[in-house]
Protein backbone atom coordinates (compact mmCIF):
# COMPACT_ATOMS: atom_id res chain seq x y z
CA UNK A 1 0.00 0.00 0.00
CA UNK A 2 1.18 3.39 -0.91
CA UNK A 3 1.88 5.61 2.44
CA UNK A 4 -0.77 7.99 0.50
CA UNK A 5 -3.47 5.84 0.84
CA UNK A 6 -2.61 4.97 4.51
CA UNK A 7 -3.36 9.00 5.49
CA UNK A 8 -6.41 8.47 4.14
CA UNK A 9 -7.35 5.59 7.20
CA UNK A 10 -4.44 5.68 9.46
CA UNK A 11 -5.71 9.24 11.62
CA UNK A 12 -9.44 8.49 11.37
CA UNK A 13 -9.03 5.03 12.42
CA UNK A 14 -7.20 6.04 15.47
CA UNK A 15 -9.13 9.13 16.50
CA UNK A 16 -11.98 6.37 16.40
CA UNK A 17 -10.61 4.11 18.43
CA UNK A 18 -9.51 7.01 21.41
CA UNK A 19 -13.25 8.45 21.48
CA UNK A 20 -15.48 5.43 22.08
CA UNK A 21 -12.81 5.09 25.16
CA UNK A 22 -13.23 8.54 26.88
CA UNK A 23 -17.27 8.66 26.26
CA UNK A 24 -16.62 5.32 28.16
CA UNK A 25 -14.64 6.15 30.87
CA UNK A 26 -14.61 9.86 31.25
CA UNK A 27 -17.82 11.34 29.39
CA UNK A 28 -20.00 8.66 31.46
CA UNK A 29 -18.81 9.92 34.95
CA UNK A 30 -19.60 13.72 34.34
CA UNK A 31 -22.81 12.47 32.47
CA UNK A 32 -24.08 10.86 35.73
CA UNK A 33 -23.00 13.67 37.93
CA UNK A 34 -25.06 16.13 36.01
CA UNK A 35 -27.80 13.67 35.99
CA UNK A 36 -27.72 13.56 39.86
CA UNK A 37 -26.51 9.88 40.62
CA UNK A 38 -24.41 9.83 43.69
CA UNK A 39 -20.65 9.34 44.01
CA UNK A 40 -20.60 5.81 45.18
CA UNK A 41 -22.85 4.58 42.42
CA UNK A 42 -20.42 6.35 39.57
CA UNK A 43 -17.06 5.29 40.91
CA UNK A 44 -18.75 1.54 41.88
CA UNK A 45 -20.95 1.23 38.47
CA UNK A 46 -18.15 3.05 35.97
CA UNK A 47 -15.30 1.07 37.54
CA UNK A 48 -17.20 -1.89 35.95
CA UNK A 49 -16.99 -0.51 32.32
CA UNK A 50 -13.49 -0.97 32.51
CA UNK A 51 -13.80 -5.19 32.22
CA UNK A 52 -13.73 -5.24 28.52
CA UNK A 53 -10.19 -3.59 28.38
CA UNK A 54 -9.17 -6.58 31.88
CA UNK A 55 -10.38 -9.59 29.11
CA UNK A 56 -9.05 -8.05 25.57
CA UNK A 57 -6.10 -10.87 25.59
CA UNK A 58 -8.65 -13.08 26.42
CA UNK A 59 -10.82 -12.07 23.64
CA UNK A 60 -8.54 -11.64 21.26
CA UNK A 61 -8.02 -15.03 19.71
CA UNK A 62 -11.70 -14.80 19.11
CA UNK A 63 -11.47 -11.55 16.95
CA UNK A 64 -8.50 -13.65 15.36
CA UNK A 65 -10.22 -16.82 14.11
CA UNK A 66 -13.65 -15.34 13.33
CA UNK A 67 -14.10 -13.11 10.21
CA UNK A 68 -11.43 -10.27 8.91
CA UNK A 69 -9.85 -7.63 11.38
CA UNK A 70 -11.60 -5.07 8.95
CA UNK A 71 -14.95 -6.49 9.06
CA UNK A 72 -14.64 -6.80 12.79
CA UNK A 73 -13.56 -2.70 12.68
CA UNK A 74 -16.38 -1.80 10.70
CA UNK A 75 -18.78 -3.77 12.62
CA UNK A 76 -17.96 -2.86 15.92
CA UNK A 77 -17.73 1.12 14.63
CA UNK A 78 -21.60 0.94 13.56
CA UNK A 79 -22.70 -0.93 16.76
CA UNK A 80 -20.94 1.86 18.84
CA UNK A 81 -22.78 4.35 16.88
CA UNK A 82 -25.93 2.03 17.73
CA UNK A 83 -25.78 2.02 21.30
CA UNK A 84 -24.82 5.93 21.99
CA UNK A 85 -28.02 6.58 19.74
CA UNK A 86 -29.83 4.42 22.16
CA UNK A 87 -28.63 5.88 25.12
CA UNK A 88 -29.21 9.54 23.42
CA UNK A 89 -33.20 8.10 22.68
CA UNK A 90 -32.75 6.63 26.60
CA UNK A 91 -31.54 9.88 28.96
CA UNK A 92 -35.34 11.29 29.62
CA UNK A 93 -36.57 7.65 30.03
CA UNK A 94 -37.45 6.72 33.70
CA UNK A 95 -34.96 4.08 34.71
CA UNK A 96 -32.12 5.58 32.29
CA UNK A 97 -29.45 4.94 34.84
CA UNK A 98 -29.91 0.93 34.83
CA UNK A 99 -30.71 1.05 31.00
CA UNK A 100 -27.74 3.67 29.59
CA UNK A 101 -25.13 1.49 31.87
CA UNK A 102 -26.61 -1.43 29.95
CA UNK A 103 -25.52 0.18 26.44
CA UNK A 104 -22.00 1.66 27.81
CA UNK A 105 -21.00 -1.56 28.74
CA UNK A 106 -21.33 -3.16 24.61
CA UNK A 107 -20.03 -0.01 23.99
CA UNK A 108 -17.03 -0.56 25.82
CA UNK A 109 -17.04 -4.55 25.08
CA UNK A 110 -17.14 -2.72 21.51
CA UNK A 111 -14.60 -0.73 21.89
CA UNK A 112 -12.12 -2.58 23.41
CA UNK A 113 -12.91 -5.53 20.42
CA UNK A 114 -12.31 -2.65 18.34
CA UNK A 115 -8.77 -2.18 19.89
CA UNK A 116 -7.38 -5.31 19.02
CA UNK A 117 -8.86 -5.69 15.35
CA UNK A 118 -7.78 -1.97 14.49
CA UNK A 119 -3.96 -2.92 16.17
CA UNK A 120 -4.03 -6.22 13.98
CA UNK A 121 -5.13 -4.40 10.74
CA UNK A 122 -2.46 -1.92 11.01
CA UNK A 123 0.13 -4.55 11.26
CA UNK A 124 -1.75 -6.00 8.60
CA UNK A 125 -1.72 -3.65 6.42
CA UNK A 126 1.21 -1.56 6.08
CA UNK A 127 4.96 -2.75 5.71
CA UNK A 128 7.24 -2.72 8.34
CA UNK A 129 8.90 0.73 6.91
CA UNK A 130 4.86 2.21 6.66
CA UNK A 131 4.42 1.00 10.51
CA UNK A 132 7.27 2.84 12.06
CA UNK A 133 6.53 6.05 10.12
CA UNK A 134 3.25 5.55 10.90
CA UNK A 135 3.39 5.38 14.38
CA UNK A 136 3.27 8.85 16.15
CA UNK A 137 0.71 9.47 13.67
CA UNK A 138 -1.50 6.97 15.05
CA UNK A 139 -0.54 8.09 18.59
CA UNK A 140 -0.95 12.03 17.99
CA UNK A 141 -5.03 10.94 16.17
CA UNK A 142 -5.37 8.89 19.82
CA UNK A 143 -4.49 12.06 21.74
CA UNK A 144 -6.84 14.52 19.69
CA UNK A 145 -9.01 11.50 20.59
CA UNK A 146 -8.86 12.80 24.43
CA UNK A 147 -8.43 16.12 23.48
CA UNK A 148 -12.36 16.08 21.76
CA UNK A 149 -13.81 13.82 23.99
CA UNK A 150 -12.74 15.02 27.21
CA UNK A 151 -12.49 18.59 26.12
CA UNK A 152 -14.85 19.71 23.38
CA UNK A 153 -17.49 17.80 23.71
CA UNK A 154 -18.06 18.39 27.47
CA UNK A 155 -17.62 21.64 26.59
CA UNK A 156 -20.78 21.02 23.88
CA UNK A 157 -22.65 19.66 26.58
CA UNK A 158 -21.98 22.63 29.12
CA UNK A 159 -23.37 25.18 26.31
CA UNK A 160 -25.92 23.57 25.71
CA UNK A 161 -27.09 22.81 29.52
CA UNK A 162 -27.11 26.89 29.56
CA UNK A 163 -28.49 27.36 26.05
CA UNK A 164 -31.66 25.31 26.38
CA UNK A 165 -31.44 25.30 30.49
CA UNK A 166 -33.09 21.68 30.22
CA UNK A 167 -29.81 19.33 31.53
CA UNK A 168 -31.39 15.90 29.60
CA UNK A 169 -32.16 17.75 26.58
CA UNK A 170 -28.72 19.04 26.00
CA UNK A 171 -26.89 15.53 27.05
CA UNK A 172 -29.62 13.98 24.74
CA UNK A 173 -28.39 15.89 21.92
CA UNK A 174 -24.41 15.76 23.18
CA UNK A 175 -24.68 11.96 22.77
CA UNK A 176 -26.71 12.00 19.46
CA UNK A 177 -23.69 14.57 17.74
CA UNK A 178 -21.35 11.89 18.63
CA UNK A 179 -23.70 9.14 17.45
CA UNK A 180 -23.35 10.90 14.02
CA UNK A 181 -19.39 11.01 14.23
CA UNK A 182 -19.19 7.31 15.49
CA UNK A 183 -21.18 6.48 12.75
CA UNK A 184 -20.30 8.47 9.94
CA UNK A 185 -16.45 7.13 10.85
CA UNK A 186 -17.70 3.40 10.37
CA UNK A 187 -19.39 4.39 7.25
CA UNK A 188 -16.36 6.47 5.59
CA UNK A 189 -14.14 3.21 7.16
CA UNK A 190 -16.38 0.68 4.87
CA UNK A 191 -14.95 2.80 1.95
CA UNK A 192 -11.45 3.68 2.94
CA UNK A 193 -10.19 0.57 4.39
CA UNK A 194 -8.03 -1.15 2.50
CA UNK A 195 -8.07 -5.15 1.76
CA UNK A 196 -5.13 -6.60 2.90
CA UNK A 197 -4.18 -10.03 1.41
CA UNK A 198 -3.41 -11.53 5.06
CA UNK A 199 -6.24 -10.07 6.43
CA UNK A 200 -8.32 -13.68 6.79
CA UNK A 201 -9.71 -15.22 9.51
CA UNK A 202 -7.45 -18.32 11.25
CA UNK A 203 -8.28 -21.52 9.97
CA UNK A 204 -11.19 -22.93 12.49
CA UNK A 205 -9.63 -26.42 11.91
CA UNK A 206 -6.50 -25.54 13.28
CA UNK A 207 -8.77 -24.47 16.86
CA UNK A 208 -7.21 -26.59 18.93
CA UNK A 209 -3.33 -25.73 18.10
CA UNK A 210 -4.23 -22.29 18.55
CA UNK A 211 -6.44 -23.04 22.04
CA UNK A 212 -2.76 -24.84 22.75
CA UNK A 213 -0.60 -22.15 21.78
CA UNK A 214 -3.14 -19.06 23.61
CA UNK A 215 -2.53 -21.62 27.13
CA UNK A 216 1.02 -21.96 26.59
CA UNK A 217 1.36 -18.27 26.26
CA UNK A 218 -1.04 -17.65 29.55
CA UNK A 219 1.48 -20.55 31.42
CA UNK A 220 4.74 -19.10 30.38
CA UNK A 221 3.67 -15.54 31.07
CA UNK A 222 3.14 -16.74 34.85
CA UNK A 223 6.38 -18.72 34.97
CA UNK A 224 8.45 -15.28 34.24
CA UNK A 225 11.30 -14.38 36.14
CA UNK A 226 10.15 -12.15 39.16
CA UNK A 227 5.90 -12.21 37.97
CA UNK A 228 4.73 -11.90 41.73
CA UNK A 229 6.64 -8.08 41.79
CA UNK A 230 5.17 -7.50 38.56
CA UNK A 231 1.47 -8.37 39.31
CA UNK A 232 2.00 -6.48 42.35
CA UNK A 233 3.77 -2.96 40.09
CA UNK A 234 0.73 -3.98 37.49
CA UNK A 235 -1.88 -3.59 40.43
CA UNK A 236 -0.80 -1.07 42.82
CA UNK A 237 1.29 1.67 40.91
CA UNK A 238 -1.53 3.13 40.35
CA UNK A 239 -3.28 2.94 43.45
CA UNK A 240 -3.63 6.10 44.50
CA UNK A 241 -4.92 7.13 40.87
CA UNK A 242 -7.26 4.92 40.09
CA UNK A 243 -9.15 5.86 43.55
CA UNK A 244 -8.51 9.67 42.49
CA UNK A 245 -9.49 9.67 38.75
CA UNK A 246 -13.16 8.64 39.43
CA UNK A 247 -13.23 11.41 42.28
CA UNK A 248 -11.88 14.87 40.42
CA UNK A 249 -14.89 15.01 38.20
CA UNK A 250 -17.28 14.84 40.79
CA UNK A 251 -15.17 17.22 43.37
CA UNK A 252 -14.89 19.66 40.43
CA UNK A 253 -19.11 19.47 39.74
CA UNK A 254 -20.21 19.82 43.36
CA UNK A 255 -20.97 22.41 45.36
CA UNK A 256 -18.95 24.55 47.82
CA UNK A 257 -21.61 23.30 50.81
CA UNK A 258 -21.12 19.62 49.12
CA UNK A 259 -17.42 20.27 49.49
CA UNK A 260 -16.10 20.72 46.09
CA UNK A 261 -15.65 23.51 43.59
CA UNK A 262 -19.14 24.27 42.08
CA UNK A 263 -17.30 24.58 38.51
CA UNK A 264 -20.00 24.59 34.98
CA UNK A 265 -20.23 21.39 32.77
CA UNK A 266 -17.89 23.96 30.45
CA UNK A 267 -15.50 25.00 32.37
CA UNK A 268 -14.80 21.12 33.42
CA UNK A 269 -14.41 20.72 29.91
CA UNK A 270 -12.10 23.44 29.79
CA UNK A 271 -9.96 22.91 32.75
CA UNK A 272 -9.88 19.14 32.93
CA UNK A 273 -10.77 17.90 29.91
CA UNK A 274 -8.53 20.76 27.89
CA UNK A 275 -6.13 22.15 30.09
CA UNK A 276 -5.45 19.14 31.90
CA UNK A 277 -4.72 16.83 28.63
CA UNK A 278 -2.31 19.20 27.32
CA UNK A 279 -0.73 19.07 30.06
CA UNK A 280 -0.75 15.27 30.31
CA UNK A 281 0.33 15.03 26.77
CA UNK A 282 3.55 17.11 27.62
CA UNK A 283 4.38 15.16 30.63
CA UNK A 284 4.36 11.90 28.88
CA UNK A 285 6.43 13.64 25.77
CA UNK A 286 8.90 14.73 28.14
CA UNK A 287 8.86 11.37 30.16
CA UNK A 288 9.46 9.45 26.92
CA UNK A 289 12.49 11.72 25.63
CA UNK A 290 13.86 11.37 29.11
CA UNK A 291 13.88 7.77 29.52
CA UNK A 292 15.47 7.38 26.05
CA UNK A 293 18.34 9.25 27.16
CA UNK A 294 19.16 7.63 30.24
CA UNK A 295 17.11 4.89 30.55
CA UNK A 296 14.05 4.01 32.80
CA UNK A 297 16.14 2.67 36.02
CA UNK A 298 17.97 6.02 35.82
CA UNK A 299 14.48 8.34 35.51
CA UNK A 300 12.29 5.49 37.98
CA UNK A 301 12.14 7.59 41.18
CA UNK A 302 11.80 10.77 39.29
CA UNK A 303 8.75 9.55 37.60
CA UNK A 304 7.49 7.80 40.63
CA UNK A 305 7.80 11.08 42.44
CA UNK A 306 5.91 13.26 39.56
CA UNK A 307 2.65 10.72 39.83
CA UNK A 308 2.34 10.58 43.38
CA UNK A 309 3.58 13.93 44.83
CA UNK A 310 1.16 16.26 42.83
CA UNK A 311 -2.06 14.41 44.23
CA UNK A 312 -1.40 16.93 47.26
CA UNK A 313 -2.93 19.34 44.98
CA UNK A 314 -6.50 17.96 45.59
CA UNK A 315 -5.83 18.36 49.43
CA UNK A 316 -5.31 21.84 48.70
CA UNK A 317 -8.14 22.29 46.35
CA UNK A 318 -10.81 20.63 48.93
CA UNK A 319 -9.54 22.68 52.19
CA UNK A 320 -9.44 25.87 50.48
CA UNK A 321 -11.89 26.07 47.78
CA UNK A 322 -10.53 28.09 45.41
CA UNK A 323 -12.81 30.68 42.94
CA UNK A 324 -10.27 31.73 41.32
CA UNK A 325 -9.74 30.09 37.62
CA UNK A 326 -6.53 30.62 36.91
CA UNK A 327 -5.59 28.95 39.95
CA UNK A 328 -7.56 25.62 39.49
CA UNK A 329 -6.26 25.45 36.16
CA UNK A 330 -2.69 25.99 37.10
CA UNK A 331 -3.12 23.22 39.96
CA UNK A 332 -4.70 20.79 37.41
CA UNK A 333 -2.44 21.32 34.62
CA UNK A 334 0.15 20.46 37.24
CA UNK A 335 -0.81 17.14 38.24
CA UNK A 336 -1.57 15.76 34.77
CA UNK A 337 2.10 16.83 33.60
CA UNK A 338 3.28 14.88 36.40
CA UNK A 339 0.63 11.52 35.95
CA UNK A 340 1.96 12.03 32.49
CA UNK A 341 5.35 12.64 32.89
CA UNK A 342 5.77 9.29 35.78
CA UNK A 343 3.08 7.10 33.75
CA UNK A 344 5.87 6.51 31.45
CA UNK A 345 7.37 4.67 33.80
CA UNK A 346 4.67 1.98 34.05
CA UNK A 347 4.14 1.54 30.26
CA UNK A 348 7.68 0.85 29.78
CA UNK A 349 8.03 -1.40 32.55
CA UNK A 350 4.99 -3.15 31.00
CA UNK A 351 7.03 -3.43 27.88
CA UNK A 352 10.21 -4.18 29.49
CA UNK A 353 8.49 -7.19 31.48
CA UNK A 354 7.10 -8.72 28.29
CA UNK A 355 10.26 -9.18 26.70
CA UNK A 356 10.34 -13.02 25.74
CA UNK A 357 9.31 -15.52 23.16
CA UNK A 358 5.39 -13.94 22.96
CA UNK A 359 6.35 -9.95 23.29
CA UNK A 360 3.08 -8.86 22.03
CA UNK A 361 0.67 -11.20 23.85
CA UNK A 362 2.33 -10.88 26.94
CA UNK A 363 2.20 -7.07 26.80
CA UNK A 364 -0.95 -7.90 26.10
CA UNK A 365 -1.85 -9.84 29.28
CA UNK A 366 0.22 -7.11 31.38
CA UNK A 367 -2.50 -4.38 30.01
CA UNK A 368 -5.02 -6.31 31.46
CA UNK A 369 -3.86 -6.51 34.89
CA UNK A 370 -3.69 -2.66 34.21
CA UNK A 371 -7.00 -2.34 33.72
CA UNK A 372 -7.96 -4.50 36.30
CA UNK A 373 -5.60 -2.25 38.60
CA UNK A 374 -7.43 1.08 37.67
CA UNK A 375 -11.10 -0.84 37.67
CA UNK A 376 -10.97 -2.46 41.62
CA UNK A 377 -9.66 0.72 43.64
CA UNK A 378 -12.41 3.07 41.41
CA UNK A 379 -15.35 0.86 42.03
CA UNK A 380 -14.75 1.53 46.66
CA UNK A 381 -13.70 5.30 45.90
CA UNK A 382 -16.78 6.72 45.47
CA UNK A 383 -17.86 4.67 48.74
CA UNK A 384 -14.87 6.21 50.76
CA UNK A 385 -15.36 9.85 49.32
CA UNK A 386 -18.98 9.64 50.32
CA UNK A 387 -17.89 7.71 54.24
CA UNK A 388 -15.34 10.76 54.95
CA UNK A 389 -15.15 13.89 52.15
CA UNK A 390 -13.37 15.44 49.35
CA UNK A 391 -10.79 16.88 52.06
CA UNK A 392 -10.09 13.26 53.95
CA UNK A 393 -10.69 11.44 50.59
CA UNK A 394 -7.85 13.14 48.87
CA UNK A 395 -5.82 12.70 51.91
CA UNK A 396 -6.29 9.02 51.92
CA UNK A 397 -5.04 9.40 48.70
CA UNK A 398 -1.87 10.90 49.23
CA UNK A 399 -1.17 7.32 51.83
CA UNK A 400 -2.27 5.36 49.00
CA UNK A 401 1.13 6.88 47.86
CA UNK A 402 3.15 4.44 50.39
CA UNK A 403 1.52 1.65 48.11
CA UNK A 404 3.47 3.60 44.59
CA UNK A 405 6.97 3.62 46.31
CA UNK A 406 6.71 0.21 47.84
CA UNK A 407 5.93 -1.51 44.83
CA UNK A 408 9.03 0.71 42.66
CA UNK A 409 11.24 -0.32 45.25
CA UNK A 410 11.21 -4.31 44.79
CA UNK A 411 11.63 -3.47 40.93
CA UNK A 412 14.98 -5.02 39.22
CA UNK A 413 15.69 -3.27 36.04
CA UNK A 414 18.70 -3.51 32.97
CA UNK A 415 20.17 -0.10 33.47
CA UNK A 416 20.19 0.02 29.95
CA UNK A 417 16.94 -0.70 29.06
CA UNK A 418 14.97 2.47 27.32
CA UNK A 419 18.03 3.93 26.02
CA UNK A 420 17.22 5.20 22.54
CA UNK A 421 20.49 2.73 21.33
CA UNK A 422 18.47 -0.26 22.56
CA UNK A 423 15.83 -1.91 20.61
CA UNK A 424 12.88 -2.14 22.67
């Protein structure tokens, strides 16, 4: 395939994959805030979305042996667009809490089936030259990804809370507009995606050798030098976050009297969703051209300071209360940079542990246990926000920290692995 004809799928392919994510994970928790459910019930309920992503290995050979990676794209593109028209049609509908969680979770089953067909095609089809070049690219259309869902299209659904002062109306329509992107992508996709020769499904009679080969990989990933240190990195690096992330939304949405800092569905999507991923971007730029200069045992308790130090910024947040803007944006752009900039850290330890004989599947299996790390902690956060406060609750946090450095401590790392020399 000409590199030409890859711009014309490449971006689009990857800014589709990023958004179903974020309306997933992100868009759902300020959706429910506005709509009144309580803390507990988002963290508990929108922890559980994240299962889909804790199974994709699992999945995966599925997606493999059953019809082409690009049917399986275009399919799961159009049933995403589905099921955020249904929940769009669903909002005003009594009972739309049980019934829109219901249609996030396909989504996300969706969307994380989506994942692993869109990875395959693009190994699929473009040459190993065409995948290299190709790769920011993909990455910077994931990021613009965040970037709209988080950011423009809360602030979408902020206007149009004030414009037609009727909250279910205006999420109603904020839904439907992305029900039209979602969808439009999957149709354009059905015309722009190429046919790659090896794009076929595996050969059904060969089901058992490949049921053999998917256990062998699961055994030898568990038989890995060192796995009980990295199950326990996997799970508990990101303690404190995972606890945190489901929290800010809500803290930022309520009330002064409720304890947080009574900020507009815009202005979330300005400071959080805006602010707050540029500044995560940079952080995990920086933490990236850092490691491959001196290598991620060299940068490790740098980066492990950046992601758990700034979480003091919530404690400071909740006890004072700030009005002021500029200061809640400053104090949010902060933290991201640093989740950002020590979050590089834990991918490339992911990568670094998967070296081997199955690289890819057992990176694979490690992103599930980081899933499954971020999905536990969220679903008792909302319960332990709601038992003592935004200002205790963040404090907690901040001890969750002792779980972050104890974890980076029992780590054993090649001094040299990250540099840019090595091949990764």
């Amino acid at each position: 395939m000409s590199s030409k004809k890859a711009w014309a799928w490449i971006p689009t392919l990857y800014f589709t994959e990023g958004l179903p994510y974020f309306v997933v994970n992100v868009i759902s928790v300020i959706f429910y805030k506005r709509m009144g459910i309580d803390n507990a019930s988002i963290a508990l309920y929108t922890s559980w979305l994240y299962l889909p992503w804790v199974i994709k290995p699992f999945w995966s050979p599925v997606v493999d042996m059953f019809s082409t990676r690009r049917t399986w794209i275009i399919a799961t593109q159009l049933t995403m667009g589905a099921c955020l028209a249904s929940i769009a049609f669903l909002i005003p509908v009594s009972g739309f809490f049980q019934w829109t969680l219901c249609l996030f979770w396909l989504m996300a089953f969706c969307s994380a089936t989506h994942d692993i067909a869109a990875d395959g095609f693009y190994m699929l089809g473009l040459s190993e030259e065409q995948q290299s070049f190709f790769t920011g690219i993909r990455s910077i259309f994931y990021r613009l990804a965040t970037l709209f869902g988080q950011g423009v299209l809360i602030i979408f659904a902020g206007y149009l809370e004030e414009l037609t002062e009727n909250k279910i109306l205006a999420w109603s329509m904020t839904f439907a507009i992305v029900c039209g992107i979602v969808s439009l992508l999957g149709l354009y996709h059905c015309k722009v995606l190429p046919h790659p020769a090896k794009d076929t499904p595996r050969n059904i009679d060969k089901k058992n050798g490949a049921i053999s080969n998917f256990v062998e990989i699961i055994v030898s990933y568990f038989k890995k030098p060192g796995i009980c240190t990295a199950l326990l990195f996997m799970l508990l690096f990101r303690f404190p976050e995972a606890q945190l992330v489901k929290m800010i939304n809500p803290f930022l949405l309520d009330s002064t009297e409720a304890g947080g800092l009574a900020l507009t569905t815009q202005q979330i999507g300005i400071t959080y969703g805006t602010i707050g991923v540029i500044g995560l971007i940079i952080g995990g730029i920086a933490g990236g051209i850092c490691i491959s200069r001196n290598g991620l045992k060299y940068w490790l308790w740098p980066m492990v300071t950046a992601i758990s130090l700034p979480n003091i910024i919530y404690v400071y947040l909740s006890f004072i209360q700030p009005d002021d803007l500029f200061i809640i944006n400053t104090c949010i752009f902060v933290e991201q940079l640093g989740y950002g900039f020590g979050f590089t850290a834990y991918m490339l330890y992911l990568i670094y542990f998967a070296q081997g004989k199955y690289p890819t599947a057992h990176y694979a299996i490690s992103t599930a246990f980081m899933a499954l790390g971020m999905m536990l902690p969220g679903m008792i956060s909302g319960y332990i926000q709601e038992a003592v406060g935004y200002g205790n609750f963040f404090i907690w946090v901040m001890i969750c920290c002792i779980a972050t450095v104890a974890v980076s401590t029992r780590l054993n790392i090649d001094p040299g692995f990250g540099k840019k020399s090595d091949k990764i």
